[in-house]
C-alpha atoms as a PDB file:
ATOM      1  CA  UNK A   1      10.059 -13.760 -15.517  1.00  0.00           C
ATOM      2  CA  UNK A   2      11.176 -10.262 -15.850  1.00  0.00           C
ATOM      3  CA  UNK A   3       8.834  -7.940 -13.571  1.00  0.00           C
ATOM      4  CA  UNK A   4       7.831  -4.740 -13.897  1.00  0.00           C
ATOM      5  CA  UNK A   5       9.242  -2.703 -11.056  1.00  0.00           C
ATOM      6  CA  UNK A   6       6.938  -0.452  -8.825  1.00  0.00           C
ATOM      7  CA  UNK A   7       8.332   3.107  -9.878  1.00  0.00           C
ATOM      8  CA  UNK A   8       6.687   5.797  -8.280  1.00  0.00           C
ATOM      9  CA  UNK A   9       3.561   6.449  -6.276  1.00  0.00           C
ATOM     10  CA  UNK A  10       1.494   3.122  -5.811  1.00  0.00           C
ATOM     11  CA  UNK A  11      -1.716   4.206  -3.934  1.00  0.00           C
ATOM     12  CA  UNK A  12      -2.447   1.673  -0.958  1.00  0.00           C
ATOM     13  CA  UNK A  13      -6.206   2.211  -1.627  1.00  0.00           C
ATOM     14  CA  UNK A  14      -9.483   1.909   0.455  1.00  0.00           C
ATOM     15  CA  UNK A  15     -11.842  -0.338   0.725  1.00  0.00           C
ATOM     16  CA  UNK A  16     -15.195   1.540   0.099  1.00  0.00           C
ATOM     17  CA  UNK A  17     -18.016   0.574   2.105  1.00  0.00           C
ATOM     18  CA  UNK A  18     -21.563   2.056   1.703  1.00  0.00           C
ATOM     19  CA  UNK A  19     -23.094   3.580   4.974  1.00  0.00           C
ATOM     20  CA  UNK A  20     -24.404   0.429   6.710  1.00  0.00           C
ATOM     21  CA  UNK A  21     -21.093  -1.417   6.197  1.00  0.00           C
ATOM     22  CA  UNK A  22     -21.504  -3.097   2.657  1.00  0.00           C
ATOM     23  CA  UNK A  23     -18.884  -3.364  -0.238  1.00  0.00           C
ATOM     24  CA  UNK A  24     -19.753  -0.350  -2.374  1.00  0.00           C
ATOM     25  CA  UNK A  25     -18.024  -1.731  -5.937  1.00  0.00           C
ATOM     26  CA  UNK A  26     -19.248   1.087  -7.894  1.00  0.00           C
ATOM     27  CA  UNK A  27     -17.228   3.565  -6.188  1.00  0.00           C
ATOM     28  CA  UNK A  28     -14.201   1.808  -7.319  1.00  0.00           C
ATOM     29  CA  UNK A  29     -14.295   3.697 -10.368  1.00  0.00           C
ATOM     30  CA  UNK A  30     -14.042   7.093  -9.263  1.00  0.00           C
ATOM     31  CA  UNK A  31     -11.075   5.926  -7.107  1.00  0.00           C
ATOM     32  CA  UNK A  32      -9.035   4.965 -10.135  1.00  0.00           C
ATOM     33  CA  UNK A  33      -9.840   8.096 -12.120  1.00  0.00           C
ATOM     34  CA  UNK A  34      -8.833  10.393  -8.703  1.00  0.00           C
ATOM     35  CA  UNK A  35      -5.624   8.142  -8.703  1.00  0.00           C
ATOM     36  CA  UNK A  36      -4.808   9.104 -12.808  1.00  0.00           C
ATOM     37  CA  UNK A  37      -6.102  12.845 -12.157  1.00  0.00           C
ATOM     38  CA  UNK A  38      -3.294  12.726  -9.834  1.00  0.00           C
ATOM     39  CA  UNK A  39      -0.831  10.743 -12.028  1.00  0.00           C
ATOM     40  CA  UNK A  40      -0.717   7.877  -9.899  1.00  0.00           C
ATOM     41  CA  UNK A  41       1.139   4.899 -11.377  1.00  0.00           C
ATOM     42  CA  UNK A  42      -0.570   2.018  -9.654  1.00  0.00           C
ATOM     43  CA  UNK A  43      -2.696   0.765  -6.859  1.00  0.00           C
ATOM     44  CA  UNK A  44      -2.243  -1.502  -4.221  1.00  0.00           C
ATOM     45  CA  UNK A  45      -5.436  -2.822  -3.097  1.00  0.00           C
ATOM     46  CA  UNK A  46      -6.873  -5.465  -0.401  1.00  0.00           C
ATOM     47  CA  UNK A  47      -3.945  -4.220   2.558  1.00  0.00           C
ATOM     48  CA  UNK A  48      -4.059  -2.488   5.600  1.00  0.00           C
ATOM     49  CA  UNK A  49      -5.195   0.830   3.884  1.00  0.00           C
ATOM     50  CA  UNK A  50      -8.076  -1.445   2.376  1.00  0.00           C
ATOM     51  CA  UNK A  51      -9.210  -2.785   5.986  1.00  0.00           C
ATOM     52  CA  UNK A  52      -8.128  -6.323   4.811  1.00  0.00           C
ATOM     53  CA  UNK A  53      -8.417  -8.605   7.818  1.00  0.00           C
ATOM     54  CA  UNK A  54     -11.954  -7.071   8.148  1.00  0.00           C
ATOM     55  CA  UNK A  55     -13.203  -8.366   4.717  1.00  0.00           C
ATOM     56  CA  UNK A  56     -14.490 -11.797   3.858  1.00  0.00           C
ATOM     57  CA  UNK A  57     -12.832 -14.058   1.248  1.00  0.00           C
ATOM     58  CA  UNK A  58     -15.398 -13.437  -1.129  1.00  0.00           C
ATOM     59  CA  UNK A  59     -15.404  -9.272  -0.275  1.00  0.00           C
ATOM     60  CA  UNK A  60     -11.883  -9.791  -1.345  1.00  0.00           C
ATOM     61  CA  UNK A  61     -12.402 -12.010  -4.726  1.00  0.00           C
ATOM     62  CA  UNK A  62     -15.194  -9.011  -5.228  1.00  0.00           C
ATOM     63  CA  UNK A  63     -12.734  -5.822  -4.903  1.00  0.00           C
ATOM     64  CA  UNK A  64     -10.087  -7.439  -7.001  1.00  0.00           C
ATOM     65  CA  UNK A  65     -12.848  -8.673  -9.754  1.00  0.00           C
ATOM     66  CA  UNK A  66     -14.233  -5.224  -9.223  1.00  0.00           C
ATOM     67  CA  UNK A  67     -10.682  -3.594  -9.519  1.00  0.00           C
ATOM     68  CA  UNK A  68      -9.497  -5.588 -12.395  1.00  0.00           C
ATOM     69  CA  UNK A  69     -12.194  -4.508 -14.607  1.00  0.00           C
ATOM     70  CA  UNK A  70     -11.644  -0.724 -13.830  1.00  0.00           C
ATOM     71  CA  UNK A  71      -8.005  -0.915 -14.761  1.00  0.00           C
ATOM     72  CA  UNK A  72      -8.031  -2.924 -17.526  1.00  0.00           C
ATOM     73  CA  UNK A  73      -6.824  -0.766 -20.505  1.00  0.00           C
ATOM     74  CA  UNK A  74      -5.247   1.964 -18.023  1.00  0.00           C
ATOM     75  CA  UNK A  75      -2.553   3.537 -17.178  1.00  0.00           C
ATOM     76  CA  UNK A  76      -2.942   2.056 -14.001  1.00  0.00           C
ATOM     77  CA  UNK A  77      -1.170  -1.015 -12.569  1.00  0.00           C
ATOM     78  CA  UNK A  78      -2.939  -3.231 -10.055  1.00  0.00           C
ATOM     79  CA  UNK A  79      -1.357  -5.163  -7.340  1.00  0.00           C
ATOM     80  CA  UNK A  80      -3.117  -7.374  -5.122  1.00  0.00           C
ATOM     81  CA  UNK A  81      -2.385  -8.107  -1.786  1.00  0.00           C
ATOM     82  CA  UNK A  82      -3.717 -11.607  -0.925  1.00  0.00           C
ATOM     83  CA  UNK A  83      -2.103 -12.223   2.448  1.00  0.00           C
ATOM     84  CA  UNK A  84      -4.428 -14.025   5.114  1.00  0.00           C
ATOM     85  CA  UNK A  85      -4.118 -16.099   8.542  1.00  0.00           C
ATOM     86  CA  UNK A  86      -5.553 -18.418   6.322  1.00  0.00           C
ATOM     87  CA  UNK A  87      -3.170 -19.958   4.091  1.00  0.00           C
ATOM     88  CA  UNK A  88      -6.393 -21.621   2.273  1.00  0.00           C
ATOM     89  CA  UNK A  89      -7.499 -18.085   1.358  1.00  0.00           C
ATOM     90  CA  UNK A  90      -4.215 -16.771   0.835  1.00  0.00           C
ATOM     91  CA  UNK A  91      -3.949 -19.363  -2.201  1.00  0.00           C
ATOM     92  CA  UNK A  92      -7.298 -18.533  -3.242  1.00  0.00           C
ATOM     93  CA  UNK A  93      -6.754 -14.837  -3.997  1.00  0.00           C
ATOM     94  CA  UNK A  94      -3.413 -15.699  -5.564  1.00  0.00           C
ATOM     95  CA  UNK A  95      -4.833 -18.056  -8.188  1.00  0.00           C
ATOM     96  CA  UNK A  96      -7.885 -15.401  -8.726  1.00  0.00           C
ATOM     97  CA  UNK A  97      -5.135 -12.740  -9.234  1.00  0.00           C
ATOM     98  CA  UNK A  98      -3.368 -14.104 -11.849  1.00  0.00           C
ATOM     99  CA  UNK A  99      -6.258 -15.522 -13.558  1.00  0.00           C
ATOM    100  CA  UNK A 100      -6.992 -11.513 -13.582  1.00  0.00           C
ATOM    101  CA  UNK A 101      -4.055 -10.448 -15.239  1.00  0.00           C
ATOM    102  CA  UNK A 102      -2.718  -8.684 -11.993  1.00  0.00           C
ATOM    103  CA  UNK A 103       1.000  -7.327 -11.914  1.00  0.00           C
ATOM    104  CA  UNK A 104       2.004  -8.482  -8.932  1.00  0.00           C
ATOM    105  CA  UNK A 105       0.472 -10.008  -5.677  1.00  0.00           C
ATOM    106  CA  UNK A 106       1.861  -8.939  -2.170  1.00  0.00           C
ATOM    107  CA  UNK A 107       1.595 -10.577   1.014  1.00  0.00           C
ATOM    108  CA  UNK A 108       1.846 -10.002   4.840  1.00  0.00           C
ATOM    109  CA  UNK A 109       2.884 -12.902   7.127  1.00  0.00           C
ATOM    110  CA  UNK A 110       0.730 -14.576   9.043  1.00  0.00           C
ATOM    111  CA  UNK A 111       0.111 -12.738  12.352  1.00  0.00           C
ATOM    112  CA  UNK A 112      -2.250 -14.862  14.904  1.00  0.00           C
ATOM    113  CA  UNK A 113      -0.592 -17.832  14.582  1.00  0.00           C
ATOM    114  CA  UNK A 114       3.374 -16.369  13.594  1.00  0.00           C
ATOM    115  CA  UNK A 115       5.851 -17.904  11.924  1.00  0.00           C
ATOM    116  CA  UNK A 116       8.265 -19.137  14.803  1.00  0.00           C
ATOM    117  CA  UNK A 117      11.481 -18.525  12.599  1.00  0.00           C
ATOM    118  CA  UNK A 118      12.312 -17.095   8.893  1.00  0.00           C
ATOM    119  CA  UNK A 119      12.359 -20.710   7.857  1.00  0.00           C
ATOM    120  CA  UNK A 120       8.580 -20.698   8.321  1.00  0.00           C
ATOM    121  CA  UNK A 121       8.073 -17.497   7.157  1.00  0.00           C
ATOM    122  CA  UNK A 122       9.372 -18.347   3.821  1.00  0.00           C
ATOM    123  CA  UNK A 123       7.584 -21.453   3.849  1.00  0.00           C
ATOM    124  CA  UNK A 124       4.750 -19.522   4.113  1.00  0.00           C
ATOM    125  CA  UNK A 125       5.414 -17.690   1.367  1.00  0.00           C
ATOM    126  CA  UNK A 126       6.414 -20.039  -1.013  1.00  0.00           C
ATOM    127  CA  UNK A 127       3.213 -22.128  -0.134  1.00  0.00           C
ATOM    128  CA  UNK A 128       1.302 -19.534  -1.379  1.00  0.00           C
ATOM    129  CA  UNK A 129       3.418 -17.735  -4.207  1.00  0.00           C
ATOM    130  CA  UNK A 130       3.220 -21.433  -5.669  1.00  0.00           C
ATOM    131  CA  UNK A 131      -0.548 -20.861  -6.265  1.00  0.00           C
ATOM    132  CA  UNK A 132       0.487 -18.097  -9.105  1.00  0.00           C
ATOM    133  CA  UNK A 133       3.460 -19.360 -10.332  1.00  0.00           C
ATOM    134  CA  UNK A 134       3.423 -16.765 -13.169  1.00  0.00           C
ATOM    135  CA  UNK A 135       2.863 -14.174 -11.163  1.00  0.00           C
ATOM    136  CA  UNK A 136       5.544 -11.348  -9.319  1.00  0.00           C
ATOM    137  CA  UNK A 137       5.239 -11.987  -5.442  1.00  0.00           C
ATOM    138  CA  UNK A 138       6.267  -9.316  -3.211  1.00  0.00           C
ATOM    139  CA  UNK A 139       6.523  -9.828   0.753  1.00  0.00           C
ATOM    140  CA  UNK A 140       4.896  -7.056   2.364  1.00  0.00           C
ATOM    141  CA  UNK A 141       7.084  -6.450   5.588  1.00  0.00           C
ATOM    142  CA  UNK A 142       4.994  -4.402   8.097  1.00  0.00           C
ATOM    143  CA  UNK A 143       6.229  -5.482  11.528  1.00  0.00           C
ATOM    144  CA  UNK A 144       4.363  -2.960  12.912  1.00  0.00           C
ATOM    145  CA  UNK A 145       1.012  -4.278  12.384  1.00  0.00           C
ATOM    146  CA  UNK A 146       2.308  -7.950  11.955  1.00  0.00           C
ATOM    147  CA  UNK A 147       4.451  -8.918  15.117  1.00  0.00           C
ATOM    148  CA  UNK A 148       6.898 -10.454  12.731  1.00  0.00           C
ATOM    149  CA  UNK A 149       9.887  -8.923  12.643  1.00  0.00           C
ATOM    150  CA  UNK A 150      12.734 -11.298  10.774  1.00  0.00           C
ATOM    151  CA  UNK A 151      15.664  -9.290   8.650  1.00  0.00           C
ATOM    152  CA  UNK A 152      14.629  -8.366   5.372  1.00  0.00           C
ATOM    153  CA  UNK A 153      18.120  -9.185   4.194  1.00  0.00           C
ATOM    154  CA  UNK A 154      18.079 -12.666   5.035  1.00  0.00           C
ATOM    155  CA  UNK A 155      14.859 -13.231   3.738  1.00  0.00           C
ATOM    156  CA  UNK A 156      16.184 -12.014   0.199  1.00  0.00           C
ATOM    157  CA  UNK A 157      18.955 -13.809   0.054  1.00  0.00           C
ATOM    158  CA  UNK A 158      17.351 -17.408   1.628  1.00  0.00           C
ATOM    159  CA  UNK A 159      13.920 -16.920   0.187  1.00  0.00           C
ATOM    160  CA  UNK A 160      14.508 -17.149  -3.626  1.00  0.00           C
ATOM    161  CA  UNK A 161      15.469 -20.785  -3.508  1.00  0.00           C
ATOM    162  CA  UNK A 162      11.862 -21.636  -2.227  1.00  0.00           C
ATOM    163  CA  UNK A 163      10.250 -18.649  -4.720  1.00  0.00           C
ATOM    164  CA  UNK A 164      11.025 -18.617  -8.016  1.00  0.00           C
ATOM    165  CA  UNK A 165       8.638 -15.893  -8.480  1.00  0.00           C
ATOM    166  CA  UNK A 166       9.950 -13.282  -5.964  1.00  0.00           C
ATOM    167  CA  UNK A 167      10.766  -9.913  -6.893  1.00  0.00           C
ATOM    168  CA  UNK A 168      11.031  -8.233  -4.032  1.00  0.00           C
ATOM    169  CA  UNK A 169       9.893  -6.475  -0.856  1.00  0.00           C
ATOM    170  CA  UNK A 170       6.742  -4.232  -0.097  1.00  0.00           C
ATOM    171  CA  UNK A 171       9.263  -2.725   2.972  1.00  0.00           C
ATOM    172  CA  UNK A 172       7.111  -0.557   5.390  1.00  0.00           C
ATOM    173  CA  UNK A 173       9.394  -0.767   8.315  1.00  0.00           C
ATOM    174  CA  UNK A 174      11.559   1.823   9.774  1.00  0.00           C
ATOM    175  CA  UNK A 175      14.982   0.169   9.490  1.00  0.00           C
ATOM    176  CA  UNK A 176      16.345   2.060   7.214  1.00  0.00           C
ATOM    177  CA  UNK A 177      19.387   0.307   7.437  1.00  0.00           C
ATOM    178  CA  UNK A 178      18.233  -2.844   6.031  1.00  0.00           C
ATOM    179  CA  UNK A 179      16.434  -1.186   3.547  1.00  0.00           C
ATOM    180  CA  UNK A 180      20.137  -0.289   2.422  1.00  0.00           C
ATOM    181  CA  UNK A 181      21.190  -3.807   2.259  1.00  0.00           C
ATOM    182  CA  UNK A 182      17.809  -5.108   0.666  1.00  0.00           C
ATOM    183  CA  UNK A 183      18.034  -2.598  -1.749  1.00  0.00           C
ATOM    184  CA  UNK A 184      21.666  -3.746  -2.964  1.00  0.00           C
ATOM    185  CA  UNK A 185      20.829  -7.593  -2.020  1.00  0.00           C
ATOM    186  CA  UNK A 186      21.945  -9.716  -5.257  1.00  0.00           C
ATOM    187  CA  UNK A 187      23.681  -6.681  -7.108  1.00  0.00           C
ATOM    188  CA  UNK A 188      20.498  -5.147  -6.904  1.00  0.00           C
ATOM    189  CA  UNK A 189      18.078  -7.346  -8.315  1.00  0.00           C
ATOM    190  CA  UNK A 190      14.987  -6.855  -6.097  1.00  0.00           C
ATOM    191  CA  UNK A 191      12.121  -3.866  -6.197  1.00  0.00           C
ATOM    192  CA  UNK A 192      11.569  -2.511  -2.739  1.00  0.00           C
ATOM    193  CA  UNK A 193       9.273   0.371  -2.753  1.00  0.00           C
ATOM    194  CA  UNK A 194       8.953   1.945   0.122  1.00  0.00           C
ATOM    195  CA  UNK A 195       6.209   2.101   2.470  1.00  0.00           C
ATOM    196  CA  UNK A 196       6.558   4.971   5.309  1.00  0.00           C
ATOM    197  CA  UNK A 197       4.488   8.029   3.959  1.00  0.00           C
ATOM    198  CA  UNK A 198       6.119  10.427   6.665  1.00  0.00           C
ATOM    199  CA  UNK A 199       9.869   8.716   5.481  1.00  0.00           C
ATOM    200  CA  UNK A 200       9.284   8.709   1.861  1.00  0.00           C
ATOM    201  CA  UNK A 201      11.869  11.347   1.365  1.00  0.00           C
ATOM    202  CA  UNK A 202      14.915   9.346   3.449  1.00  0.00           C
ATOM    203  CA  UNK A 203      14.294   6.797   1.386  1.00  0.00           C
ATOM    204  CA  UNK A 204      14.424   8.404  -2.036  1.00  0.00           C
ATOM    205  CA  UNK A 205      17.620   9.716  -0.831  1.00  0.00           C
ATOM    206  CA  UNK A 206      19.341   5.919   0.072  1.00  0.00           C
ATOM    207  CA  UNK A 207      18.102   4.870  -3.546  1.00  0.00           C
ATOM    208  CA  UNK A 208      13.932   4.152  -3.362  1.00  0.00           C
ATOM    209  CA  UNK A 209      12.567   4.469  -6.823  1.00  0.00           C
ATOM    210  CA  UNK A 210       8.885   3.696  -5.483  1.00  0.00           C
ATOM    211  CA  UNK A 211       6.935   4.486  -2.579  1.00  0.00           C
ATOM    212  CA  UNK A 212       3.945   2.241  -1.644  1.00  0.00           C
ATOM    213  CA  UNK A 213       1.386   4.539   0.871  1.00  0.00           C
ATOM    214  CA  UNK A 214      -2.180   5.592   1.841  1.00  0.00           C
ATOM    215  CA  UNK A 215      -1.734   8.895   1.691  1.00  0.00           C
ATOM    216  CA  UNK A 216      -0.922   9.019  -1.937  1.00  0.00           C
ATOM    217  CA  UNK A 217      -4.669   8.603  -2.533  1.00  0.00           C
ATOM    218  CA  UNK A 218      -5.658  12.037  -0.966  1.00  0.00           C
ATOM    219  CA  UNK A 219      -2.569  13.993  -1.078  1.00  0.00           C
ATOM    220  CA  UNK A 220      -0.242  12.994  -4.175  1.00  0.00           C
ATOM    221  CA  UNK A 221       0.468  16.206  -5.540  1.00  0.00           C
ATOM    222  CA  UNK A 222       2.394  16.848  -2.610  1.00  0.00           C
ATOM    223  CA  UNK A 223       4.527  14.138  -3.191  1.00  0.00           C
ATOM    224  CA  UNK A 224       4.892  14.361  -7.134  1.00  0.00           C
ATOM    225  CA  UNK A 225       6.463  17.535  -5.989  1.00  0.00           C
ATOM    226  CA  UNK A 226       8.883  16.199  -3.384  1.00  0.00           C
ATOM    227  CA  UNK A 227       9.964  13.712  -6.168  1.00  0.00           C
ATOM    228  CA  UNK A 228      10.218  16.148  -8.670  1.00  0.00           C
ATOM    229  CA  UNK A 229      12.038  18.626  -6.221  1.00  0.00           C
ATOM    230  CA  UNK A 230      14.085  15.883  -5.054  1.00  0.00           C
ATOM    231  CA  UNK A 231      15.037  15.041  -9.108  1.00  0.00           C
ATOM    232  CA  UNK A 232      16.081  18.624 -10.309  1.00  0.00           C
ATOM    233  CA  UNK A 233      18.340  18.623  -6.811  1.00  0.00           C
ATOM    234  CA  UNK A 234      16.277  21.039  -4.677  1.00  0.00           C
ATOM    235  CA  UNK A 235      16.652  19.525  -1.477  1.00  0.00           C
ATOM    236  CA  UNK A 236      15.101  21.831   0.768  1.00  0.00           C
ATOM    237  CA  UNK A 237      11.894  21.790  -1.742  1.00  0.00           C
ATOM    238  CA  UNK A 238      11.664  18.207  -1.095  1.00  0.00           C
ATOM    239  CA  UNK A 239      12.004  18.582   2.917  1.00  0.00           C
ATOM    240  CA  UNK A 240       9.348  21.255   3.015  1.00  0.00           C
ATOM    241  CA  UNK A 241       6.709  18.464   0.939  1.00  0.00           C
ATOM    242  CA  UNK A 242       8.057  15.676   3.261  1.00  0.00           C
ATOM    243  CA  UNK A 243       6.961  18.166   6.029  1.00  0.00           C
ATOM    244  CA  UNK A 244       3.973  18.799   4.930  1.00  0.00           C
ATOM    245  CA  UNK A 245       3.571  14.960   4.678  1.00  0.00           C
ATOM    246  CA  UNK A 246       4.181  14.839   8.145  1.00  0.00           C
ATOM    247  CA  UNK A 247       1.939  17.266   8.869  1.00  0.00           C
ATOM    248  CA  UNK A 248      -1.050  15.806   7.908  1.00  0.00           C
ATOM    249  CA  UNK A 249      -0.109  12.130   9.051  1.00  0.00           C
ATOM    250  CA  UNK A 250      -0.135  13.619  12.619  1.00  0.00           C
ATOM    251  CA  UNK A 251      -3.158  15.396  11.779  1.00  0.00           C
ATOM    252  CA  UNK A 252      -4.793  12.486  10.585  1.00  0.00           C
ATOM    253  CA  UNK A 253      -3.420   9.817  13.261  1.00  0.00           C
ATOM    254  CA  UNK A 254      -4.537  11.851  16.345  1.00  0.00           C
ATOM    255  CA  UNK A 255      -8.226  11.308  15.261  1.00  0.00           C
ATOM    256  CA  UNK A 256      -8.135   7.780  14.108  1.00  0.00           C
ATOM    257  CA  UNK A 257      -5.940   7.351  10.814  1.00  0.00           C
ATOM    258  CA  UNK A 258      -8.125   4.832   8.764  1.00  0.00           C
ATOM    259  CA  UNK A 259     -11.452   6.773   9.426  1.00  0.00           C
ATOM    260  CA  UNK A 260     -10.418  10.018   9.479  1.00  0.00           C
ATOM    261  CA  UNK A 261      -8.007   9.326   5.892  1.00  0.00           C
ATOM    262  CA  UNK A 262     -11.238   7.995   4.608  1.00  0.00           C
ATOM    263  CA  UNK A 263     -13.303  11.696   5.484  1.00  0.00           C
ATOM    264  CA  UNK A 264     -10.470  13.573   3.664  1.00  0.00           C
ATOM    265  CA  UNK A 265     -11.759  11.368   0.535  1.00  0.00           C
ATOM    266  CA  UNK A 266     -15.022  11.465   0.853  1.00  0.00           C
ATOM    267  CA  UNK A 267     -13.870  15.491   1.226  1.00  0.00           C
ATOM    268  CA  UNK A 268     -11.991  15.512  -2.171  1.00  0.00           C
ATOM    269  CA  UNK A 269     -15.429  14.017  -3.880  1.00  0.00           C
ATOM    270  CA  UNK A 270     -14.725  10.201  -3.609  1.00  0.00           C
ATOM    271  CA  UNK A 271     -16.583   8.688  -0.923  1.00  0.00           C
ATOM    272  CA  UNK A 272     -15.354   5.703   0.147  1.00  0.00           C
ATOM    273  CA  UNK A 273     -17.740   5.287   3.223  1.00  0.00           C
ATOM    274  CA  UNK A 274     -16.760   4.308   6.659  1.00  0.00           C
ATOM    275  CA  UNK A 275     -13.782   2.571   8.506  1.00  0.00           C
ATOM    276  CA  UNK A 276     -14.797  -0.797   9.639  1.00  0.00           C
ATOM    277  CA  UNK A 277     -14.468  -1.728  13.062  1.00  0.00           C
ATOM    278  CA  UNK A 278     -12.101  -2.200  14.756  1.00  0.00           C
ATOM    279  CA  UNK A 279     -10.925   0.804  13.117  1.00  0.00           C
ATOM    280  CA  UNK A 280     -13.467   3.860  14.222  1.00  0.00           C
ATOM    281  CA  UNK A 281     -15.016   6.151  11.996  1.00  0.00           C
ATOM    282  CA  UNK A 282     -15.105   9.710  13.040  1.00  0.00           C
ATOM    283  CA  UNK A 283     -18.382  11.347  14.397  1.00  0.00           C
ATOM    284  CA  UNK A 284     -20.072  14.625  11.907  1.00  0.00           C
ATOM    285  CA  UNK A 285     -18.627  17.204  14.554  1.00  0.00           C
ATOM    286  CA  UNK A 286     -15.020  15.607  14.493  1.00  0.00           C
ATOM    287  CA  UNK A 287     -15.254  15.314  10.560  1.00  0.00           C
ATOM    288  CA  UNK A 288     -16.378  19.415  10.773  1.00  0.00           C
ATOM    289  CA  UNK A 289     -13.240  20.394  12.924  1.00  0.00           C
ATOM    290  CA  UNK A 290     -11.044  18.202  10.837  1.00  0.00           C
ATOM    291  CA  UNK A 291     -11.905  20.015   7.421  1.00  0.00           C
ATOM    292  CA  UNK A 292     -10.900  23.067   9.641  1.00  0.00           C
ATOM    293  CA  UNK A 293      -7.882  22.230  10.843  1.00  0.00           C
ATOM    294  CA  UNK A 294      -7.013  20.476   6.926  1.00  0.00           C
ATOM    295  CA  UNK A 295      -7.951  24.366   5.792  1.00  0.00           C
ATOM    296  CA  UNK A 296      -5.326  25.792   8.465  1.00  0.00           C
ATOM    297  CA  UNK A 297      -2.454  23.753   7.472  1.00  0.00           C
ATOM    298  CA  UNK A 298      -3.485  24.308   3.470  1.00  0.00           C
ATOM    299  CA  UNK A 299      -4.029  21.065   2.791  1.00  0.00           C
ATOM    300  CA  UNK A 300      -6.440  21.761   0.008  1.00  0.00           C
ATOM    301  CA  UNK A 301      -4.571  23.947  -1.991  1.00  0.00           C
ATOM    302  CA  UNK A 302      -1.624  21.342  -1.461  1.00  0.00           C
ATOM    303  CA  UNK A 303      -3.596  18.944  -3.510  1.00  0.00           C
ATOM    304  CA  UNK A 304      -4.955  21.229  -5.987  1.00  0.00           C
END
């Protein structure tokens, strides 16, 4: 198996819901042309950007049917994340992702119930890689959101022997000392993309070559310009997009991240509904002073 790496900005994208809750599958298709307006190389879908613990298996066999058929004969890559306290599941949207054709299928560890040791974790893992054996697994380290928190290097060098299909690490964890090592781990062999929005740059600097975030569905012309800055050598081009970056995370955070990153769509034309509880959704008057404070920092001729 010789995988194709995760250059560039992969979109971690929403979930949409309609108004009362519901999947809303048609809207799927205005989120993948937004993503190639914007020159997005591929989308993760079905993680913590799409409100994953908060779907049903079959809402998730849905949005990657539903995603599959928008992309096929793109540009656009589709990954599928198919992590799950459920290991049952977890198999379940493995084998329906590579019956789909996906690139790659990513997956968080177990969180209620957590692996006790790295041993488990990677028998975890290979439990469920084994379900798509043609099919490039990533681990999605988040220990933020998780609770797990095992080295990354370890993991990459013990976890091969139980994976055949590994090729690498969705790494969204501040250690950016590990990320060193993982990135070098085996002379190099893995793809971690990174997966800090407001870090993207510090990574590009120790060697990234992709960057895995929400953001980069509603603001990536601000960070095809800190890449491109960041290319031709213009440092302090890139640190003023990483600012900006940071800028609206904060922004965006204060109020609620998932709900309030899923108004600025719905503000840029794709609606992608409501945040599902227990994420919050923000109220008409806090969506009306957010579009004010998004026009104070410039935010919308960022994006333009």
């Amino acid at each position: 198996m010789n995988p194709k790496k995760l250059l560039g900005l992969v979109a971690a994208a929403h979930t949409p819901f309609k108004a009362d809750g519901a999947l809303h599958l048609a809207i799927v298709e205005q989120q993948a042309a937004h993503l190639l307006k914007n020159k997005v190389a591929t989308v993760f879908i079905g993680g913590s950007t799409g409100e994953s613990h908060s779907l049903t298996l079959e809402e998730r066999r849905q949005l990657a049917e539903r995603w599959s058929a928008v992309t096929r004969g793109t540009p656009l890559g589709l990954v599928i994340h198919i992590g799950s306290n459920c290991l049952a599941d977890a198999r379940a949207l493995a084998a329906q992702a590579q019956q789909l054709g996906a690139q790659a299928i990513a997956m968080l560890s177990p969180s209620y119930f957590k692996p006790r040791d790295l041993g488990a974790l990677i028998a975890c893992c290979a439990d469920v890689a084994a379900a798509a054996p043609e099919t490039p697994f990533y681990f999605y380290d988040i220990p933020s959101m998780t609770g797990t928190n095992f080295s990354m290097p370890d993991f990459l060098a013990q976890a091969p022997a139980r994976i055949p299909t590994l090729a690498g690490l969705k790494y969204t964890n501040s250690n950016l000392m590990d990320y060193q090592l993982c990135l070098r781990a085996a002379d190099g062999r893995f793809d971690v993309p990174y997966g800090c929005d407001e870090w993207m740059l510090a990574a590009c600097v120790l060697g990234a070559k992709g960057a895995v975030g929400s953001s980069y569905n509603f603001a990536a012309p601000v960070y095809q310009r800190l890449l491109a800055a960041l290319a031709a050598g213009d440092l302090g081009a890139a640190q003023a997009e990483q600012f900006r970056s940071v800028q609206l995370i904060r922004l965006l955070a204060n109020l609620g991240y998932m709900g309030a990153s899923k108004a600025v769509m719905t503000m840029l034309g794709v609606d992608v509904g409501p945040a599902r509880l227990p994420n919050t959704t923000p109220t008409p008057e806090q969506v009306k002073q957010l579009r004010h404070d998004l026009e104070q920092l410039g935010f919308f001729d960022w994006v333009r």
